[in-house]
C-alpha atoms as a PDB file:
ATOM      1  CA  UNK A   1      14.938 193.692 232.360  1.00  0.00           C
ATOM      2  CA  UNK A   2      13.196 191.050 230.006  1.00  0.00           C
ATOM      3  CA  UNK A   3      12.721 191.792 226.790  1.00  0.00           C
ATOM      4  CA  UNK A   4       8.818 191.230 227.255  1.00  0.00           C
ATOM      5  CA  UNK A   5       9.042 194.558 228.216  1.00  0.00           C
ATOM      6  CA  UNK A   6      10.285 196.922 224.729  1.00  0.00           C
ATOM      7  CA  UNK A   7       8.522 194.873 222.684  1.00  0.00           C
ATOM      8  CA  UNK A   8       6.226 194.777 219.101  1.00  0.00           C
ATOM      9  CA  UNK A   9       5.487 191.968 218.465  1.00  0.00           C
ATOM     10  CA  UNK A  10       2.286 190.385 215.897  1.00  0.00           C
ATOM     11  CA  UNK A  11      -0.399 188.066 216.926  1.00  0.00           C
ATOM     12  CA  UNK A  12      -2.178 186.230 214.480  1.00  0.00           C
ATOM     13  CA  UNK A  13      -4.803 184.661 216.581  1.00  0.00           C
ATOM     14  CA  UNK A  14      -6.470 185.418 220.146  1.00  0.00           C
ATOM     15  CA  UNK A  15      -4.553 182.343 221.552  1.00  0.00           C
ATOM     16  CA  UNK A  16      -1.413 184.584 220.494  1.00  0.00           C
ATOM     17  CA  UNK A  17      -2.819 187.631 222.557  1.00  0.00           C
ATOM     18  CA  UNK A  18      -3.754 185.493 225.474  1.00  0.00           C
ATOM     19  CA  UNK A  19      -0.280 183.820 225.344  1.00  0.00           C
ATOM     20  CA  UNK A  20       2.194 187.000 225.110  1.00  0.00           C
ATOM     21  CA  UNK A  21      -0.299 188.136 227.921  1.00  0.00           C
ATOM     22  CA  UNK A  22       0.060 185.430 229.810  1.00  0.00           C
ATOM     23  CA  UNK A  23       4.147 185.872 229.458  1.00  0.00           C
ATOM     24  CA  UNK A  24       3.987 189.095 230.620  1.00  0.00           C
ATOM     25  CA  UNK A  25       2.158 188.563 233.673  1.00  0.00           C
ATOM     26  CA  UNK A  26       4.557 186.227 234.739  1.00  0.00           C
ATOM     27  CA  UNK A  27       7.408 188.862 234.380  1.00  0.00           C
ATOM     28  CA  UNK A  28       5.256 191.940 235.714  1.00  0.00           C
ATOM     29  CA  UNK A  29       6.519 193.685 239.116  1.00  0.00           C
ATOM     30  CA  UNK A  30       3.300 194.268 241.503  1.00  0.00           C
ATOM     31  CA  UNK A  31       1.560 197.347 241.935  1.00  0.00           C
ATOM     32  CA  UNK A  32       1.982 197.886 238.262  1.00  0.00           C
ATOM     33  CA  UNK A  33      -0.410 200.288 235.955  1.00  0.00           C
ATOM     34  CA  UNK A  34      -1.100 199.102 232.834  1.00  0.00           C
ATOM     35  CA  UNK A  35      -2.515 201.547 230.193  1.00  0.00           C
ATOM     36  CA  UNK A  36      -4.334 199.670 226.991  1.00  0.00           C
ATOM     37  CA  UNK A  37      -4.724 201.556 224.061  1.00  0.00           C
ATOM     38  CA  UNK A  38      -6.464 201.060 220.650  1.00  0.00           C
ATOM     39  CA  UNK A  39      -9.365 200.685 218.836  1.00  0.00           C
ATOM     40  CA  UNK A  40     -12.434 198.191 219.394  1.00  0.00           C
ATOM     41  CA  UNK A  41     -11.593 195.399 218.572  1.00  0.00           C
ATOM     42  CA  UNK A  42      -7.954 195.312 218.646  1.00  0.00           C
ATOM     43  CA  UNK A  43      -7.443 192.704 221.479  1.00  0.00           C
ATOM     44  CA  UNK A  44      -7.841 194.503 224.602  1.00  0.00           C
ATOM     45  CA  UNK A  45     -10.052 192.249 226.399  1.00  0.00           C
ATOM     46  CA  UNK A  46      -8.214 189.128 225.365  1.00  0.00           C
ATOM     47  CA  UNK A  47      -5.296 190.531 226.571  1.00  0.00           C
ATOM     48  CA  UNK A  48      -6.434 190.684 229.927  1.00  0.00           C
ATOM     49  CA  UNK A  49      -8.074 187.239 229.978  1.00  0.00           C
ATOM     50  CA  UNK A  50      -4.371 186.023 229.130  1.00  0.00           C
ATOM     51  CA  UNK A  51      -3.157 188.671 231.806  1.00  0.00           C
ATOM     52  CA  UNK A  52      -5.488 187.063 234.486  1.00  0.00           C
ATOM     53  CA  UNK A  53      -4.503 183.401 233.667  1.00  0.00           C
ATOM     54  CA  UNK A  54      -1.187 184.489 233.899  1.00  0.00           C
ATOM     55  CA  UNK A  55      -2.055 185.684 237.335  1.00  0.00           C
ATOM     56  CA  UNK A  56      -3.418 182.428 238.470  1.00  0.00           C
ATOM     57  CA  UNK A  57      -6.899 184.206 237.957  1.00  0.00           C
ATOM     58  CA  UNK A  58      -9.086 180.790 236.995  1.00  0.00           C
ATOM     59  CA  UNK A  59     -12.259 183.755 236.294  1.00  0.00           C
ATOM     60  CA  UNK A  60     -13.270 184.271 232.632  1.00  0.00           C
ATOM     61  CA  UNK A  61     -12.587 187.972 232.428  1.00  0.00           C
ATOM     62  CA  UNK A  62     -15.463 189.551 230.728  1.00  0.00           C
ATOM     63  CA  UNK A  63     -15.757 193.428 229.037  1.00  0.00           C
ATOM     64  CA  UNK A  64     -16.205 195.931 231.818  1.00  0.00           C
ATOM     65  CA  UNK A  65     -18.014 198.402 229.495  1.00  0.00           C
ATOM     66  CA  UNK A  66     -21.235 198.226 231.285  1.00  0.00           C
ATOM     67  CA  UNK A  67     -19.825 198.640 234.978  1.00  0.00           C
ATOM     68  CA  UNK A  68     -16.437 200.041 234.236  1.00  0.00           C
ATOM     69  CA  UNK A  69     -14.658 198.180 237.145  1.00  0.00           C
ATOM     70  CA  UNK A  70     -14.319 194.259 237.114  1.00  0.00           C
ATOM     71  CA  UNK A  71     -12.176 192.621 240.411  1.00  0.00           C
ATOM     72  CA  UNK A  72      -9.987 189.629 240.113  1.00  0.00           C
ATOM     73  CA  UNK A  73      -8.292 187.716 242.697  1.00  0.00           C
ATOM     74  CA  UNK A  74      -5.678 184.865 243.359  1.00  0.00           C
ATOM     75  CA  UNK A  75      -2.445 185.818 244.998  1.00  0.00           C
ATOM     76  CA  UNK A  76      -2.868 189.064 243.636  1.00  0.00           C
ATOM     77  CA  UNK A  77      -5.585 191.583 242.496  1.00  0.00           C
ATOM     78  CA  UNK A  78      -6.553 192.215 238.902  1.00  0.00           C
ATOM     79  CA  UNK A  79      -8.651 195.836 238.825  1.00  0.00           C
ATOM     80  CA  UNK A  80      -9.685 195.839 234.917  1.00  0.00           C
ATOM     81  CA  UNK A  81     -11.853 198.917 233.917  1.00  0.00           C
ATOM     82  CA  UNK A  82     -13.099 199.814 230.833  1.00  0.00           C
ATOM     83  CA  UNK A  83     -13.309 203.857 230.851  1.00  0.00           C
ATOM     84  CA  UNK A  84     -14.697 204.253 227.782  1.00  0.00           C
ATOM     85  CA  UNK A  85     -17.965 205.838 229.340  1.00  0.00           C
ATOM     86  CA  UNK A  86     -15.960 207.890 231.265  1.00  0.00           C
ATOM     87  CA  UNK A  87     -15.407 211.659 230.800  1.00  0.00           C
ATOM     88  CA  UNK A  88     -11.900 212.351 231.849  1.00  0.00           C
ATOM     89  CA  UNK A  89     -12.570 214.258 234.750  1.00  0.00           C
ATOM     90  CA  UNK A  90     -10.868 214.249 238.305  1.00  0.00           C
ATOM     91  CA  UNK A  91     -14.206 214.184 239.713  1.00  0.00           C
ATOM     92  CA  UNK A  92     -15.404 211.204 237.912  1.00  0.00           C
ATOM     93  CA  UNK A  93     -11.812 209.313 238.587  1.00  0.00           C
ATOM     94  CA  UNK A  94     -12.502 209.929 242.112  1.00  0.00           C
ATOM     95  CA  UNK A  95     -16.153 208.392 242.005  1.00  0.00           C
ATOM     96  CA  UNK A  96     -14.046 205.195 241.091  1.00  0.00           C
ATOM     97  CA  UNK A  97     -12.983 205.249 244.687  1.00  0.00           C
ATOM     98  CA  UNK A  98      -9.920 202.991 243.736  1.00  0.00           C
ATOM     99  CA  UNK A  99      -7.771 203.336 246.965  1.00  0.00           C
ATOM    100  CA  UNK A 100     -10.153 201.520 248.231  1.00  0.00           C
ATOM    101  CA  UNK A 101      -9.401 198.344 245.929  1.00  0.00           C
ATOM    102  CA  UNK A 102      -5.721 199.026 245.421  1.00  0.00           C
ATOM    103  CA  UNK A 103      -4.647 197.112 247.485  1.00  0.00           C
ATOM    104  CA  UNK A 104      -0.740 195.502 247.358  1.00  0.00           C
ATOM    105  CA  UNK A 105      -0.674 193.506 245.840  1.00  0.00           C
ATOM    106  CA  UNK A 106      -2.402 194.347 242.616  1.00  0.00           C
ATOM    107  CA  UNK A 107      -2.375 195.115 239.164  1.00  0.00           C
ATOM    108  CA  UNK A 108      -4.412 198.212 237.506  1.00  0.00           C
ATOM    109  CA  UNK A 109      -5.022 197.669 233.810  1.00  0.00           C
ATOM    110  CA  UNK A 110      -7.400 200.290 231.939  1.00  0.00           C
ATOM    111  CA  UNK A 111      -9.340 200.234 228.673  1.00  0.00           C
ATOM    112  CA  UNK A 112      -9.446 203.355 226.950  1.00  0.00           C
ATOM    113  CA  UNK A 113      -6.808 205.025 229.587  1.00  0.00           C
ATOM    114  CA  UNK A 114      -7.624 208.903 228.194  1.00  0.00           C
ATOM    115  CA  UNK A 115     -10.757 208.723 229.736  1.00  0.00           C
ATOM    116  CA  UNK A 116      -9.304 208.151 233.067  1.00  0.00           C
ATOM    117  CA  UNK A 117      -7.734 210.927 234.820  1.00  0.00           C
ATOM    118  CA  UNK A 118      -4.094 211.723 234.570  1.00  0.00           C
ATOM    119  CA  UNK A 119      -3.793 208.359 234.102  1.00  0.00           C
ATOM    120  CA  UNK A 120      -1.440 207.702 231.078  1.00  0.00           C
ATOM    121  CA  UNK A 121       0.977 210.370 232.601  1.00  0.00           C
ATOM    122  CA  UNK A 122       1.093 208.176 235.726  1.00  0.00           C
ATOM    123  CA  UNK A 123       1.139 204.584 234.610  1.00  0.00           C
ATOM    124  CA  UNK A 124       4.129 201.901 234.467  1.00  0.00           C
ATOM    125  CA  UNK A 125       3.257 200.218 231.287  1.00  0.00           C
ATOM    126  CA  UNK A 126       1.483 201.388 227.963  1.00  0.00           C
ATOM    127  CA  UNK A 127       0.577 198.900 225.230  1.00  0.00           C
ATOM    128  CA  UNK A 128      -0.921 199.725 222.232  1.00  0.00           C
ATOM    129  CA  UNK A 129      -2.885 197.401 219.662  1.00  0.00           C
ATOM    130  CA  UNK A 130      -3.558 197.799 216.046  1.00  0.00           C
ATOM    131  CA  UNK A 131      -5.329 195.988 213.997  1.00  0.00           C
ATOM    132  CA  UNK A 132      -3.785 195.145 210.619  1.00  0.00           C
ATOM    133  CA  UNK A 133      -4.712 194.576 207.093  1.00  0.00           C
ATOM    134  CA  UNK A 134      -4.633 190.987 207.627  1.00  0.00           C
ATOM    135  CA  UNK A 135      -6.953 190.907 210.621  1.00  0.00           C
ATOM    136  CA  UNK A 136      -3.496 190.084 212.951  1.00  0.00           C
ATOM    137  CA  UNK A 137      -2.863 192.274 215.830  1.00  0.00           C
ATOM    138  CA  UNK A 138       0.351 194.589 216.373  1.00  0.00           C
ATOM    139  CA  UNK A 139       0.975 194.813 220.149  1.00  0.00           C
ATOM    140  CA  UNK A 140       3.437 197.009 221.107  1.00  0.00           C
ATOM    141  CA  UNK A 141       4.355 197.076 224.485  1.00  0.00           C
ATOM    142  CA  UNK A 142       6.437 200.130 226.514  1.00  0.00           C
ATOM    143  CA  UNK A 143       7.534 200.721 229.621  1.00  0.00           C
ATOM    144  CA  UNK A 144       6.307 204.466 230.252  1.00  0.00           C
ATOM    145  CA  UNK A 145       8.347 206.233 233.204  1.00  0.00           C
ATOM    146  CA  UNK A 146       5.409 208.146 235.678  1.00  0.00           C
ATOM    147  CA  UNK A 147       5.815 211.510 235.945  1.00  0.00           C
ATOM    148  CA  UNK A 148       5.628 212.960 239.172  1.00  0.00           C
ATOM    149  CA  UNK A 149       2.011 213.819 239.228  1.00  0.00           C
ATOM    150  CA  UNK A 150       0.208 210.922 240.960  1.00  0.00           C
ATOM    151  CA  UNK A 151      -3.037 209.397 239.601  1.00  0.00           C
ATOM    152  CA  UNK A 152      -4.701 208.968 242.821  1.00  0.00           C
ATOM    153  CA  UNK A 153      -4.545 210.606 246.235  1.00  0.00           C
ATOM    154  CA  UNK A 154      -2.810 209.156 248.821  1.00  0.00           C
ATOM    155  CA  UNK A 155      -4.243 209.867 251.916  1.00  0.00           C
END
């Protein structure tokens, strides 16, 4: 397995963000569930703009804070939600109706991933951003084994 996937590694600049991002793209298996955690601020966003581009994904990837779920396509889907406004619940996970967008193949990559039900037991990668002293970003990024609870129903 690469080694873009055990990683910490520091970014001084967005163009760093958007470039490990777009690395990793190129290296991620499909279907994958990608879990982004930190602070405002820390590079979330960027990440996925370099995530997209890695993609193939020519659309500027904007902040889904006000409609939670932004769609990207090329040869693949890009689902990118923001659950920040989100409460956690089953119920509101389910209002999502993501099977209906999930489909192979695709990437899932959430903002704020605690807000999303039974989510961060369930996904494939977890990266977490920092901000430092010097305004540079740690991004650490894990591959997280899912348990065997599933995120969404498969009907």
């Amino acid at each position: 397995m690469s080694q873009l996937f055990d990683v910490e590694i520091i970014c001084k600049t967005a163009k760093d963000t958007r470039n490990l991002a777009t690395n990793f793209a190129q290296l991620l298996p499909h279907n994958s569930s990608i879990a982004l955690v930190g602070d405002l601020g820390t590079g979330k966003t960027t990440f996925v703009g370099g995530l997209a581009h890695g993609l193939g994904i020519s659309d500027m990837v904007r902040s889904p804070s006000f409609n939670i779920l932004n769609i990207y396509s090329s040869n693949v889907s890009l689902l990118h939600i923001d659950a920040y406004r989100l409460d956690g619940s089953e119920q509101a996970t389910e209002a999502l109706m993501l099977n209906d967008f999930l489909i192979p193949p695709y990437h899932l990559v959430v903002e704020w991933p605690e807000r999303l039900y039974n989510f961060l037991e369930t996904c494939t990668f977890k990266i977490i951003f920092a901000m430092n002293d010097d305004f540079s970003r740690t991004i650490c990024i894990r591959p997280h084994q899912p348990s065997r609870s599933t995120f969404l129903r498969r009907n």
